[in-house]
PDB file of N, CA and C in Angstrom:
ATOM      1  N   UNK A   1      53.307  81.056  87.086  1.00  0.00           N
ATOM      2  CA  UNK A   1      53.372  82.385  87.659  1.00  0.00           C
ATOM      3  C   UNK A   1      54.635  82.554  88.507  1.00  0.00           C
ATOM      4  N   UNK A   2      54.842  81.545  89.396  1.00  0.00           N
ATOM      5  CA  UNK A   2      56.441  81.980  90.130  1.00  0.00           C
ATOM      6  C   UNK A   2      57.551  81.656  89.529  1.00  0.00           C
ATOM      7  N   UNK A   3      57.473  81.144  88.067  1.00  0.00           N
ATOM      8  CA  UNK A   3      58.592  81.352  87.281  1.00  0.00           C
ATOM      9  C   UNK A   3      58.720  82.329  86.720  1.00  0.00           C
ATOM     10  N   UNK A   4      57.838  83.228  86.273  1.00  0.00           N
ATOM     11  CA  UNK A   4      57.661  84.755  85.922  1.00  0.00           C
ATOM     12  C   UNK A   4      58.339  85.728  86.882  1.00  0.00           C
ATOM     13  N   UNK A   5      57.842  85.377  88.366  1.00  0.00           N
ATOM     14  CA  UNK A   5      58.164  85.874  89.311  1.00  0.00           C
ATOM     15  C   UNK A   5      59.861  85.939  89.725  1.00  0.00           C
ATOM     16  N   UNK A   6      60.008  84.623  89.707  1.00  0.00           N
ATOM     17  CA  UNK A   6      61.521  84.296  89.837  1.00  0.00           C
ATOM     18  C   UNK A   6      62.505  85.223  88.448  1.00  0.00           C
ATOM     19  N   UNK A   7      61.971  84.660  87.454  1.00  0.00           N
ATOM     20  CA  UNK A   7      62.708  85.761  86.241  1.00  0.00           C
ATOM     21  C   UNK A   7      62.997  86.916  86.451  1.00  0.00           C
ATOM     22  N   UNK A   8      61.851  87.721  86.543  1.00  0.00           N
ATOM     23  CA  UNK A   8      62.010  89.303  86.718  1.00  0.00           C
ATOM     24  C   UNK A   8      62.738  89.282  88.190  1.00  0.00           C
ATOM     25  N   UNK A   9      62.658  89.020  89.317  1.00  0.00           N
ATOM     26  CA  UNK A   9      63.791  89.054  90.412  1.00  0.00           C
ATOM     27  C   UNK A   9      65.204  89.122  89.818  1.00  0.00           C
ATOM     28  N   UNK A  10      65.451  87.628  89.091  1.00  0.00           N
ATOM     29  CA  UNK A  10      66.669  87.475  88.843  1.00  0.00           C
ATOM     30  C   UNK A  10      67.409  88.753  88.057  1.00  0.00           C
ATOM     31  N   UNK A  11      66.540  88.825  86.898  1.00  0.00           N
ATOM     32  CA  UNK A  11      66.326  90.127  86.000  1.00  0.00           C
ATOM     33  C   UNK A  11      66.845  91.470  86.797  1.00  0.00           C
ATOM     34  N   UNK A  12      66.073  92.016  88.051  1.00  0.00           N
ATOM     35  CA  UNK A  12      66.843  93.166  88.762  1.00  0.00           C
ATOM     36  C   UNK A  12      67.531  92.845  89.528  1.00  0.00           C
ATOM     37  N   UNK A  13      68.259  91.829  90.057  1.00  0.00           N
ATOM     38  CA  UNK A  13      69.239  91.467  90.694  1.00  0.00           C
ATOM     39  C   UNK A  13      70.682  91.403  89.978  1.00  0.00           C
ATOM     40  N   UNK A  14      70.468  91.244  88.373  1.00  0.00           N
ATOM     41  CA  UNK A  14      71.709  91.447  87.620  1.00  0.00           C
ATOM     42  C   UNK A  14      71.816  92.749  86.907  1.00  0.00           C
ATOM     43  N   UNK A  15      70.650  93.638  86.531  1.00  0.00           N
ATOM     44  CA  UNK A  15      70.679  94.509  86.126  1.00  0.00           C
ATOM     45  C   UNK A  15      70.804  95.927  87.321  1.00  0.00           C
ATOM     46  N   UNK A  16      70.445  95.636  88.362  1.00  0.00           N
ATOM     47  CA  UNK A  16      70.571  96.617  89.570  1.00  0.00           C
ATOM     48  C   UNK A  16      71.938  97.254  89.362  1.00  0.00           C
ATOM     49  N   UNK A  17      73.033  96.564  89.812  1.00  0.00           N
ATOM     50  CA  UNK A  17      74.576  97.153  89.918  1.00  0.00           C
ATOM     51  C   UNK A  17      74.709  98.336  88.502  1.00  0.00           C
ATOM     52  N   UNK A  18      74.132  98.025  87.773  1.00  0.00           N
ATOM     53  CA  UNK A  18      74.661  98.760  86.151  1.00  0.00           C
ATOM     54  C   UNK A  18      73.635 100.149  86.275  1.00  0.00           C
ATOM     55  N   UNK A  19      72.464 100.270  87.083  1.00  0.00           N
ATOM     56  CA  UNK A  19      71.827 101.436  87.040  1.00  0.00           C
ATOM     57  C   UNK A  19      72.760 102.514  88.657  1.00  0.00           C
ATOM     58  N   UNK A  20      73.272 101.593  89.150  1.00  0.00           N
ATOM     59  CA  UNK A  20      73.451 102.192  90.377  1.00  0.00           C
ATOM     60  C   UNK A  20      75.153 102.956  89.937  1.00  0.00           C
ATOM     61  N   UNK A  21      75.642 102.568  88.664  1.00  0.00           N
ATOM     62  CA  UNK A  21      76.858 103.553  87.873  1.00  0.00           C
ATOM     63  C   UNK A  21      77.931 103.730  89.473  1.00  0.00           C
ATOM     64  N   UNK A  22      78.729 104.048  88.666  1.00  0.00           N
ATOM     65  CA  UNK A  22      80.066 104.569  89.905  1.00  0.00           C
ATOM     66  C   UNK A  22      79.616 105.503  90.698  1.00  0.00           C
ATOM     67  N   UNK A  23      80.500 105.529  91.457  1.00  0.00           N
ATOM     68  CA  UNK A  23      80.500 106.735  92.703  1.00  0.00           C
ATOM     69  C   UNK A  23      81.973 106.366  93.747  1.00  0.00           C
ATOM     70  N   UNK A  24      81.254 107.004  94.864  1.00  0.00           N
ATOM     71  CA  UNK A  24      80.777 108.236  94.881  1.00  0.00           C
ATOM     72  C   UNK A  24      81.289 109.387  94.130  1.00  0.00           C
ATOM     73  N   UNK A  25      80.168 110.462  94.231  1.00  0.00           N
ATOM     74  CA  UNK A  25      79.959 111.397  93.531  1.00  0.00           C
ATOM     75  C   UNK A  25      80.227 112.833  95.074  1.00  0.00           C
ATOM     76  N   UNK A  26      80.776 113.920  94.317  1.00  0.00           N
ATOM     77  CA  UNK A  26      81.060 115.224  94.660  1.00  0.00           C
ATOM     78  C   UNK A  26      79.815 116.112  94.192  1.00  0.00           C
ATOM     79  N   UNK A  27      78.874 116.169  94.328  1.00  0.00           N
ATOM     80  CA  UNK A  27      77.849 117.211  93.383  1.00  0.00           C
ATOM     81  C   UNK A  27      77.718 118.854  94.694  1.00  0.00           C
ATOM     82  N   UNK A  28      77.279 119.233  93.249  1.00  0.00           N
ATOM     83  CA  UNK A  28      76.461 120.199  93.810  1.00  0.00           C
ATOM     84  C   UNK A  28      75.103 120.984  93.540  1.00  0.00           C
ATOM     85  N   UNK A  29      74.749 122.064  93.409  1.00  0.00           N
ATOM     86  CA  UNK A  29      73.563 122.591  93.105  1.00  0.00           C
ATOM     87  C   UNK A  29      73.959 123.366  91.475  1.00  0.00           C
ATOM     88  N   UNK A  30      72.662 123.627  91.210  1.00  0.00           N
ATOM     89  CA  UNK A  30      72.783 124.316  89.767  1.00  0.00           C
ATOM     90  C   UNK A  30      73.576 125.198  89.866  1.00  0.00           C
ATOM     91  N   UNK A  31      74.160 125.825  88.898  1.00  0.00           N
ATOM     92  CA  UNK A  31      74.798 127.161  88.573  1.00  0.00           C
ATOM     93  C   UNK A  31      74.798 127.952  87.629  1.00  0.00           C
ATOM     94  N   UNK A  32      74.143 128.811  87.515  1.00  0.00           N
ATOM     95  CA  UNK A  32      73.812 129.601  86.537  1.00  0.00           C
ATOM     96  C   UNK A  32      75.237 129.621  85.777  1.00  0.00           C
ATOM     97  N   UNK A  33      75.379 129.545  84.513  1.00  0.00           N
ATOM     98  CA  UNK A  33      76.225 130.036  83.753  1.00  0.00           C
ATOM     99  C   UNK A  33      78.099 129.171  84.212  1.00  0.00           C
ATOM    100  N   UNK A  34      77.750 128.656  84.535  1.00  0.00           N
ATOM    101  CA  UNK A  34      78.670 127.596  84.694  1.00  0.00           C
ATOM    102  C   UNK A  34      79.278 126.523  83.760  1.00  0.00           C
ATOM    103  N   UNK A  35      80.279 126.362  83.240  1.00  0.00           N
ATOM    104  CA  UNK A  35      80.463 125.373  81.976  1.00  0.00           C
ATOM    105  C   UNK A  35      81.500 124.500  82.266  1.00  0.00           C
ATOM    106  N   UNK A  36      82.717 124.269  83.800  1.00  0.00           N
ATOM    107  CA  UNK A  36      83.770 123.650  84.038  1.00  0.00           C
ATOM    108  C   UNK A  36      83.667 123.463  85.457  1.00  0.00           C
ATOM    109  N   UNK A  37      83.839 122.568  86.173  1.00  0.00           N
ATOM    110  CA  UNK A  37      84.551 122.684  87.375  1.00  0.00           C
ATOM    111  C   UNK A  37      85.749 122.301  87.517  1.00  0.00           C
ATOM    112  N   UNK A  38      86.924 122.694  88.247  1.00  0.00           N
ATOM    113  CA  UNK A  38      88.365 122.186  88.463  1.00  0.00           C
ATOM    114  C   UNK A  38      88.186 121.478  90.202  1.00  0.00           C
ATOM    115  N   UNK A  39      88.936 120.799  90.241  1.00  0.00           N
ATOM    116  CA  UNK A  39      88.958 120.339  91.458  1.00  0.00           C
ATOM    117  C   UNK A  39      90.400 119.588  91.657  1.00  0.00           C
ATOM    118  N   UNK A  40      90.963 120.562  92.900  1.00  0.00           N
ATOM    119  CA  UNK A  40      92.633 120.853  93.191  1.00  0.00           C
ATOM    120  C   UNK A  40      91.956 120.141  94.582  1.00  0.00           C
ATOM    121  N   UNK A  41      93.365 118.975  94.842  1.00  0.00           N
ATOM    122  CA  UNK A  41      93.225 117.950  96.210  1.00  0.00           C
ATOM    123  C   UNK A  41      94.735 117.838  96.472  1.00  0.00           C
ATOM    124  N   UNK A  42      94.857 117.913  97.542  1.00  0.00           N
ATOM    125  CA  UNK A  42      96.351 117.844  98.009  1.00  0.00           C
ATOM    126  C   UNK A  42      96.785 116.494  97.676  1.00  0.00           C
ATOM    127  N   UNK A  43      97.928 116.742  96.896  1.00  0.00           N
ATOM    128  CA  UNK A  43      98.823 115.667  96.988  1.00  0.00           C
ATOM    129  C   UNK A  43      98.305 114.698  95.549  1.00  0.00           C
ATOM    130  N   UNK A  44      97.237 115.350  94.694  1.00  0.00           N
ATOM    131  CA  UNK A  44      96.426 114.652  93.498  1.00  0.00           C
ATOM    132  C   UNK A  44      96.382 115.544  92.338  1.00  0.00           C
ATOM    133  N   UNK A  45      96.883 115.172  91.170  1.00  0.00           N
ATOM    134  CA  UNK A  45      96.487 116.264  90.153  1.00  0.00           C
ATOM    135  C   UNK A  45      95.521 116.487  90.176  1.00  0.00           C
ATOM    136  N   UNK A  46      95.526 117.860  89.904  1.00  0.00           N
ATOM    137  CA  UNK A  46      94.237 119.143  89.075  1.00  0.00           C
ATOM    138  C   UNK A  46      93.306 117.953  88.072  1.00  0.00           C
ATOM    139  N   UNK A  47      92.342 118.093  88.098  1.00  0.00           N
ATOM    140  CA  UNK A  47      91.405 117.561  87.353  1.00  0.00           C
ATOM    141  C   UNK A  47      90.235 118.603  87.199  1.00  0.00           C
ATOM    142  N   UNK A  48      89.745 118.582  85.628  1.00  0.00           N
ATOM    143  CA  UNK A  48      89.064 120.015  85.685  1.00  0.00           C
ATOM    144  C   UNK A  48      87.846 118.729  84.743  1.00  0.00           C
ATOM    145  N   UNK A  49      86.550 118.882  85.283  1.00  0.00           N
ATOM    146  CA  UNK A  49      85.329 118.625  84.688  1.00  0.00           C
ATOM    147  C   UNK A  49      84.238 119.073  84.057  1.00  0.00           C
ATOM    148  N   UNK A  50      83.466 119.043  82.926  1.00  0.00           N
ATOM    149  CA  UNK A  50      82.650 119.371  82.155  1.00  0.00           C
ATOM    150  C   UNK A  50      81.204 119.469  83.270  1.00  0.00           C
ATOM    151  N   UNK A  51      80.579 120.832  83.423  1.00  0.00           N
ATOM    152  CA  UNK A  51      79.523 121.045  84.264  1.00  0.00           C
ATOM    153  C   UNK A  51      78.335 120.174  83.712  1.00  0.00           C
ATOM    154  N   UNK A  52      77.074 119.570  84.306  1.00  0.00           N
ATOM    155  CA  UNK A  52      76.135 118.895  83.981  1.00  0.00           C
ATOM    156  C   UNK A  52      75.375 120.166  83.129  1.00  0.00           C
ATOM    157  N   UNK A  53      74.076 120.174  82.055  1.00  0.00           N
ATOM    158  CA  UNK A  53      73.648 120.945  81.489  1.00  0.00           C
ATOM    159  C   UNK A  53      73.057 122.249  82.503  1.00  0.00           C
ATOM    160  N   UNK A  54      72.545 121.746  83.008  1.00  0.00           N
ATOM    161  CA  UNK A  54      72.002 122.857  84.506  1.00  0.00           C
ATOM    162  C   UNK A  54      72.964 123.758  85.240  1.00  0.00           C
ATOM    163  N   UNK A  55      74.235 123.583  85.298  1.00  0.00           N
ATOM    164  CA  UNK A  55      75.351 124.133  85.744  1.00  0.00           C
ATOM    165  C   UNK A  55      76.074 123.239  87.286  1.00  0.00           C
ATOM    166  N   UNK A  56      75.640 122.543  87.000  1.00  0.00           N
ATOM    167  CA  UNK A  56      75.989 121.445  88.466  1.00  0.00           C
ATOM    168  C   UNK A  56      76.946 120.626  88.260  1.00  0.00           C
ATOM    169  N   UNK A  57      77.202 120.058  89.262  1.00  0.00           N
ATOM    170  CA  UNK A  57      78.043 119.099  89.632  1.00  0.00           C
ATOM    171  C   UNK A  57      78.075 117.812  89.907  1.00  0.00           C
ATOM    172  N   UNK A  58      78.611 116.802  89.156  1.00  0.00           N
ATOM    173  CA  UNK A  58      78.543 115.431  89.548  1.00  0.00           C
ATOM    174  C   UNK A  58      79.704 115.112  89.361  1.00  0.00           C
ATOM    175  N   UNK A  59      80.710 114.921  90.088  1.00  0.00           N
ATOM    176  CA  UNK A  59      82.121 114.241  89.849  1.00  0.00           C
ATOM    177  C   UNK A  59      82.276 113.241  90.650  1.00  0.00           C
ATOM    178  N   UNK A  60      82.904 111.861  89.377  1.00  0.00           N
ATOM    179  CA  UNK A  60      83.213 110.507  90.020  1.00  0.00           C
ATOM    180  C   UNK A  60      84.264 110.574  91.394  1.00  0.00           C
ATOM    181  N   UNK A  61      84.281 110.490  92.387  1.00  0.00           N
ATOM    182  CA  UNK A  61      85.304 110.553  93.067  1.00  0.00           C
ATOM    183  C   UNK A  61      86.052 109.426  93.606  1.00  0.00           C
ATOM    184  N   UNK A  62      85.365 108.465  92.977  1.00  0.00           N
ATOM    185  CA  UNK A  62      85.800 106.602  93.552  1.00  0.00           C
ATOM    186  C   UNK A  62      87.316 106.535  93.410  1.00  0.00           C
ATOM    187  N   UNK A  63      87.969 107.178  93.015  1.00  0.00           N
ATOM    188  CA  UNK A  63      89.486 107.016  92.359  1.00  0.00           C
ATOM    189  C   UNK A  63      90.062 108.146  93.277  1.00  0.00           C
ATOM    190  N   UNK A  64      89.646 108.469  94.721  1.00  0.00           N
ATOM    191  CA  UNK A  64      90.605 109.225  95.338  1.00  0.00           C
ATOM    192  C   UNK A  64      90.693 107.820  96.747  1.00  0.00           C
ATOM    193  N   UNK A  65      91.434 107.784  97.268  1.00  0.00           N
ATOM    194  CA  UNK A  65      91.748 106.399  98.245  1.00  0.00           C
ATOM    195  C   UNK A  65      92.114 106.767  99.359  1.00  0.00           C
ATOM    196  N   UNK A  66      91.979 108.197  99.490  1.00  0.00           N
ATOM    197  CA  UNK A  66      92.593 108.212 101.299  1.00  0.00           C
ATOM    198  C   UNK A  66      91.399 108.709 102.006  1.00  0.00           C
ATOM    199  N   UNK A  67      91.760 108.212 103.071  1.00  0.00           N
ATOM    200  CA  UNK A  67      90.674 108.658 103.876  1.00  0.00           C
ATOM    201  C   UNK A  67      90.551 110.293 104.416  1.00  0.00           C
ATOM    202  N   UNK A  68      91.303 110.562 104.317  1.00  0.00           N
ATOM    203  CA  UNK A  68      90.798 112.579 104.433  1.00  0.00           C
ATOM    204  C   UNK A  68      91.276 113.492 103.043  1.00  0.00           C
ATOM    205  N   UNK A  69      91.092 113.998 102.652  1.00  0.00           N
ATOM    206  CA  UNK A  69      92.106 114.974 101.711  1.00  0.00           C
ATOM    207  C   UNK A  69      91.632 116.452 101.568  1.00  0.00           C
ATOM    208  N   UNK A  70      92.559 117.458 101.911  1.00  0.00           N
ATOM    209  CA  UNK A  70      92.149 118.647 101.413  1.00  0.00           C
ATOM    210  C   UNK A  70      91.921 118.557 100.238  1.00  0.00           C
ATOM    211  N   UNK A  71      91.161 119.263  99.562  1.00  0.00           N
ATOM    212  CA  UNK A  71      90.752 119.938  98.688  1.00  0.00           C
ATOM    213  C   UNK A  71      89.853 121.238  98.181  1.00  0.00           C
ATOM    214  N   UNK A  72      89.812 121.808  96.831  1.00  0.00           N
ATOM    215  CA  UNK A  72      89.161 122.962  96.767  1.00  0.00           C
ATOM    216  C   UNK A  72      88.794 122.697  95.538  1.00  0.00           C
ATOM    217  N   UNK A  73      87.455 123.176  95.670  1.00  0.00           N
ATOM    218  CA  UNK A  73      86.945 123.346  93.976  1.00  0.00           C
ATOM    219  C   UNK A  73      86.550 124.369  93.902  1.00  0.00           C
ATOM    220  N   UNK A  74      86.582 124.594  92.123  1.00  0.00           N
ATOM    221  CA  UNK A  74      86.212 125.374  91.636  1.00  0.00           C
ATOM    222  C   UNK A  74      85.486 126.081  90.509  1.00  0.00           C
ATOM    223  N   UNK A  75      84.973 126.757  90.219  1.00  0.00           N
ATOM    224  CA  UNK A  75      83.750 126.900  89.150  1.00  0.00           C
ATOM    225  C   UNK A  75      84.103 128.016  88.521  1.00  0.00           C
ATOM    226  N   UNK A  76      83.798 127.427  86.647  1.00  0.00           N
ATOM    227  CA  UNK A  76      84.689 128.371  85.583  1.00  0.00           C
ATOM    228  C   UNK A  76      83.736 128.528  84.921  1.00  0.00           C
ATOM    229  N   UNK A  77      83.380 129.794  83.890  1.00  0.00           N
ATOM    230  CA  UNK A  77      82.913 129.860  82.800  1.00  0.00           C
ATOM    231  C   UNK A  77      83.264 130.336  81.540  1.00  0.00           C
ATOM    232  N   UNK A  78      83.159 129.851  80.164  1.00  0.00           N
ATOM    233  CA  UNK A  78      84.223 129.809  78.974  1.00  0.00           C
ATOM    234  C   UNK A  78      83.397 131.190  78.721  1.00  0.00           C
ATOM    235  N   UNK A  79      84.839 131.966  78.426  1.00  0.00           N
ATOM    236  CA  UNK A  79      84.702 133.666  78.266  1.00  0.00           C
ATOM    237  C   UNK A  79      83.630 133.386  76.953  1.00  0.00           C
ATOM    238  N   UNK A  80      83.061 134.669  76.454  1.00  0.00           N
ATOM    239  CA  UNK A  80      82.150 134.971  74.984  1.00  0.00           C
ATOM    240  C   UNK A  80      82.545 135.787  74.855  1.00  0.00           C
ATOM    241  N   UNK A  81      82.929 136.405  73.486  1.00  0.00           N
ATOM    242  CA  UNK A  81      83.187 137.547  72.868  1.00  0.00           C
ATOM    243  C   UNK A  81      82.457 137.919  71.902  1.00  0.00           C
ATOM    244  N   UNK A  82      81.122 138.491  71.905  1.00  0.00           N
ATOM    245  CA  UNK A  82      80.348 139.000  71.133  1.00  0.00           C
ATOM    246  C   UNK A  82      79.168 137.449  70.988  1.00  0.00           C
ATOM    247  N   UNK A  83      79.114 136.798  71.842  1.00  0.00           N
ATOM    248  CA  UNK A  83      78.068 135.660  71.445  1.00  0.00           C
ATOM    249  C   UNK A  83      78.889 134.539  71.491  1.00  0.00           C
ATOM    250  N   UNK A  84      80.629 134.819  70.638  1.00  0.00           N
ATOM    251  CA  UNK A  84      81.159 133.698  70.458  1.00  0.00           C
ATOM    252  C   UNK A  84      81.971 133.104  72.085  1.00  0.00           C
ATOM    253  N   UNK A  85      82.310 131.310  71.871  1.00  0.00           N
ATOM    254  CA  UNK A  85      82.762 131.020  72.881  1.00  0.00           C
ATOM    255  C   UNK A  85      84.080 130.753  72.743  1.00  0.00           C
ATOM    256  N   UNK A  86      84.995 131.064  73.799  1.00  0.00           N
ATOM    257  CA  UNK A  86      86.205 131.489  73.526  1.00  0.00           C
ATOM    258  C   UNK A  86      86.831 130.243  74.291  1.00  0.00           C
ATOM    259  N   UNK A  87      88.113 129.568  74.435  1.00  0.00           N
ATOM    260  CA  UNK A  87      88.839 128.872  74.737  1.00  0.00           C
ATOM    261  C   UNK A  87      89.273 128.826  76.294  1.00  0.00           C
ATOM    262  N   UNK A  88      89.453 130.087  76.963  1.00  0.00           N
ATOM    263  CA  UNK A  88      89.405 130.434  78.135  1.00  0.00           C
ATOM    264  C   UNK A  88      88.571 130.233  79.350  1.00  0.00           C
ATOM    265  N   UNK A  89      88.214 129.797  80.385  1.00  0.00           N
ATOM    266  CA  UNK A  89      87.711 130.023  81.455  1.00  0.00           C
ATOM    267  C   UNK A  89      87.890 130.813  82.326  1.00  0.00           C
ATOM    268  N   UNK A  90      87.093 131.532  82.558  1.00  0.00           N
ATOM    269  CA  UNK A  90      87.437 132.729  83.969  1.00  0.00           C
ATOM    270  C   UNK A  90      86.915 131.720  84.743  1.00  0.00           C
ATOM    271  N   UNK A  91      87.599 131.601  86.659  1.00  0.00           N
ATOM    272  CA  UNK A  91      87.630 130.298  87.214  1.00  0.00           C
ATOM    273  C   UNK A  91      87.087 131.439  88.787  1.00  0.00           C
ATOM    274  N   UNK A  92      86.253 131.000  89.487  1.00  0.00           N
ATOM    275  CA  UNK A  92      85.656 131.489  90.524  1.00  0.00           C
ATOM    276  C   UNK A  92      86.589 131.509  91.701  1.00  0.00           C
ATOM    277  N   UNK A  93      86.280 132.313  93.054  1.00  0.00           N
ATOM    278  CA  UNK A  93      87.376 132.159  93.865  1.00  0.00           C
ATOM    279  C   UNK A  93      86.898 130.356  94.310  1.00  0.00           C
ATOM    280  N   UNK A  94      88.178 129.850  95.482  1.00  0.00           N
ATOM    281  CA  UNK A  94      87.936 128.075  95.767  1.00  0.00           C
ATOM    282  C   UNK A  94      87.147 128.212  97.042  1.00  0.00           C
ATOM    283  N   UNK A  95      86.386 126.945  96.489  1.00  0.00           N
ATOM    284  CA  UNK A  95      85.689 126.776  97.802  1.00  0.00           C
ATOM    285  C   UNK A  95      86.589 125.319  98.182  1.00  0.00           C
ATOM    286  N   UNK A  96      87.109 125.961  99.875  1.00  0.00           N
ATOM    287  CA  UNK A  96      87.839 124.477 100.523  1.00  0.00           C
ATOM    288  C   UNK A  96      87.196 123.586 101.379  1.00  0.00           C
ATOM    289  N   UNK A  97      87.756 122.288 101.430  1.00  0.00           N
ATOM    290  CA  UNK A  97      86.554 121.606 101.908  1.00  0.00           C
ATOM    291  C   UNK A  97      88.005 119.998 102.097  1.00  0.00           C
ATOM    292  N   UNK A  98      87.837 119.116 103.484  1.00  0.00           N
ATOM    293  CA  UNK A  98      87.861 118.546 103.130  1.00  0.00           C
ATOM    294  C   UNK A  98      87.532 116.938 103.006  1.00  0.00           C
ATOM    295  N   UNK A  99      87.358 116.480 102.088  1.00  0.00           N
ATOM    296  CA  UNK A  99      86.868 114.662 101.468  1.00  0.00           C
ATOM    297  C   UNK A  99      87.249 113.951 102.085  1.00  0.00           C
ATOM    298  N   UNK A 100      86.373 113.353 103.146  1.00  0.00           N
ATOM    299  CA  UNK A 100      86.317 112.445 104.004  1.00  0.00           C
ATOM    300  C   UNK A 100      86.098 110.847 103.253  1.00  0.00           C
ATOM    301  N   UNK A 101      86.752 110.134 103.369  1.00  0.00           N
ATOM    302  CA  UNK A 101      85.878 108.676 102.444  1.00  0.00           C
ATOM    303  C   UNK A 101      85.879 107.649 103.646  1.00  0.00           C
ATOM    304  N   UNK A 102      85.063 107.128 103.866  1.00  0.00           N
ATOM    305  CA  UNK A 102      84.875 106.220 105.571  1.00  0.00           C
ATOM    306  C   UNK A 102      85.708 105.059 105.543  1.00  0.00           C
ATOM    307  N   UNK A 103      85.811 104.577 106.668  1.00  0.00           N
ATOM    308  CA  UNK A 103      86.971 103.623 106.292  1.00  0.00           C
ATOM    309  C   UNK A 103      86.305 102.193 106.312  1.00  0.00           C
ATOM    310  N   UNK A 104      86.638 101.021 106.606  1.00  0.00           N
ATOM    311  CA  UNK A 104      85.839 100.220 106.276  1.00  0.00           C
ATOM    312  C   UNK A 104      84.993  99.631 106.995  1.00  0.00           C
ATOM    313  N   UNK A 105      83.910  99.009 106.381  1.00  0.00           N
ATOM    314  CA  UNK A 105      82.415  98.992 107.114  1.00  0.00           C
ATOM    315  C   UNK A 105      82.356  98.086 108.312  1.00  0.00           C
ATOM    316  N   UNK A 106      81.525  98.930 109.488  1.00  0.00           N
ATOM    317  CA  UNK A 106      81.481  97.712 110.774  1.00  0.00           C
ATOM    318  C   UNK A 106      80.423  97.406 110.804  1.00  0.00           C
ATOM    319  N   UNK A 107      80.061  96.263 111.416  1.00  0.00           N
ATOM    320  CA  UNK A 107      78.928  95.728 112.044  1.00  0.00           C
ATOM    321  C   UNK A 107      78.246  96.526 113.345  1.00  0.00           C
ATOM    322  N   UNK A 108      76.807  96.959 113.477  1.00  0.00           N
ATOM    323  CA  UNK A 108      76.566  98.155 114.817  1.00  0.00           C
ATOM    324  C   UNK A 108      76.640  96.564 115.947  1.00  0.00           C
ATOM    325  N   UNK A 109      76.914  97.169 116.968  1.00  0.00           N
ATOM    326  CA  UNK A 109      77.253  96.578 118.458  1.00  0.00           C
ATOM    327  C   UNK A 109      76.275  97.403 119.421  1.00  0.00           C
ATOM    328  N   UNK A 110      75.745  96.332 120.379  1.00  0.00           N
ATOM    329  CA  UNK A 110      75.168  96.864 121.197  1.00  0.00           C
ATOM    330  C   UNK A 110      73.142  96.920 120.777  1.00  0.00           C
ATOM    331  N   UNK A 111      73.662  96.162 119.856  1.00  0.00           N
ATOM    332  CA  UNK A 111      71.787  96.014 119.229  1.00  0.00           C
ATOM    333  C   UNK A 111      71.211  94.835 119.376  1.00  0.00           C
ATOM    334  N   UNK A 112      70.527  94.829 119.729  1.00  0.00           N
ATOM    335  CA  UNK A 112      69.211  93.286 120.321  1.00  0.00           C
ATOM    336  C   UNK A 112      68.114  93.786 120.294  1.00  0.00           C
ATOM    337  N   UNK A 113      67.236  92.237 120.593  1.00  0.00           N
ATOM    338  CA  UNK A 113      65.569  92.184 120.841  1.00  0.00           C
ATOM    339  C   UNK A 113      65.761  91.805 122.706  1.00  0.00           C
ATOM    340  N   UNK A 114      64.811  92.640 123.046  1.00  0.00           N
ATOM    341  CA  UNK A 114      64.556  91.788 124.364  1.00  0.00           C
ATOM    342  C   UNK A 114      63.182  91.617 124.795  1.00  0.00           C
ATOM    343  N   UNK A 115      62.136  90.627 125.172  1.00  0.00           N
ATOM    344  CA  UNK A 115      61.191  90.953 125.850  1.00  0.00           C
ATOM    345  C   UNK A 115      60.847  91.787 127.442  1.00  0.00           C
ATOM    346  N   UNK A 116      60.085  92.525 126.910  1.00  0.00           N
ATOM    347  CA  UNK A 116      59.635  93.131 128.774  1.00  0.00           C
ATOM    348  C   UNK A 116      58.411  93.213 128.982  1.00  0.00           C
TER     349      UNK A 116
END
């Protein structure tokens, strides 16, 4: 039995990292009718992303490296002309904002057990 036990441990201890996928992530809430987001960062090319089916947002952001950056995103939807879908995006006004990424991790100070 605690070789069973031990297995399956080992088992989600190597398989854990591969469900937990890249990040961080930029998301947001659904959006009706939404099919692109662009996302303009100072000093970083334009990168424009495919909306999740719901109209949302999940963008990898692990590949930006500074610790503050303006940026603005923005939300497009591919024109229709009679049903059909057209090549174009009409692109929403930007929402600015900016991407904080923390810098590197401390240990908390000032924490103990004491008896009283």
């Amino acid at each position: 039995m605690n070789f069973i036990k031990t297995l399956l441990t080992l088992l989600l201890i190597l398989t854990a990292p591969a469900a937990w996928g890249a990040g961080p992530y930029l998301v947001c809430d659904p959006q009706e009718g939404v099919t692109d987001y662009k996302l303009v960062c100072l000093n970083l090319p334009e990168q424009q992303y495919p909306a999740q089916p719901d109209g949302s947002a999940k963008i990898d952001i692990s590949g930006i490296e500074s610790a503050s950056t303006q940026c603005e995103l923005f939300a497009g939807a591919a024109y229709t002309i009679d049903g059909q879908p057209q090549e174009a995006i009409e692109w929403s006004a930007s929402v600015p904002f900016v991407l904080g990424r923390p810098g590197a991790l401390q240990s908390p100070t000032n924490i103990g057990l004491r008896n009283e």
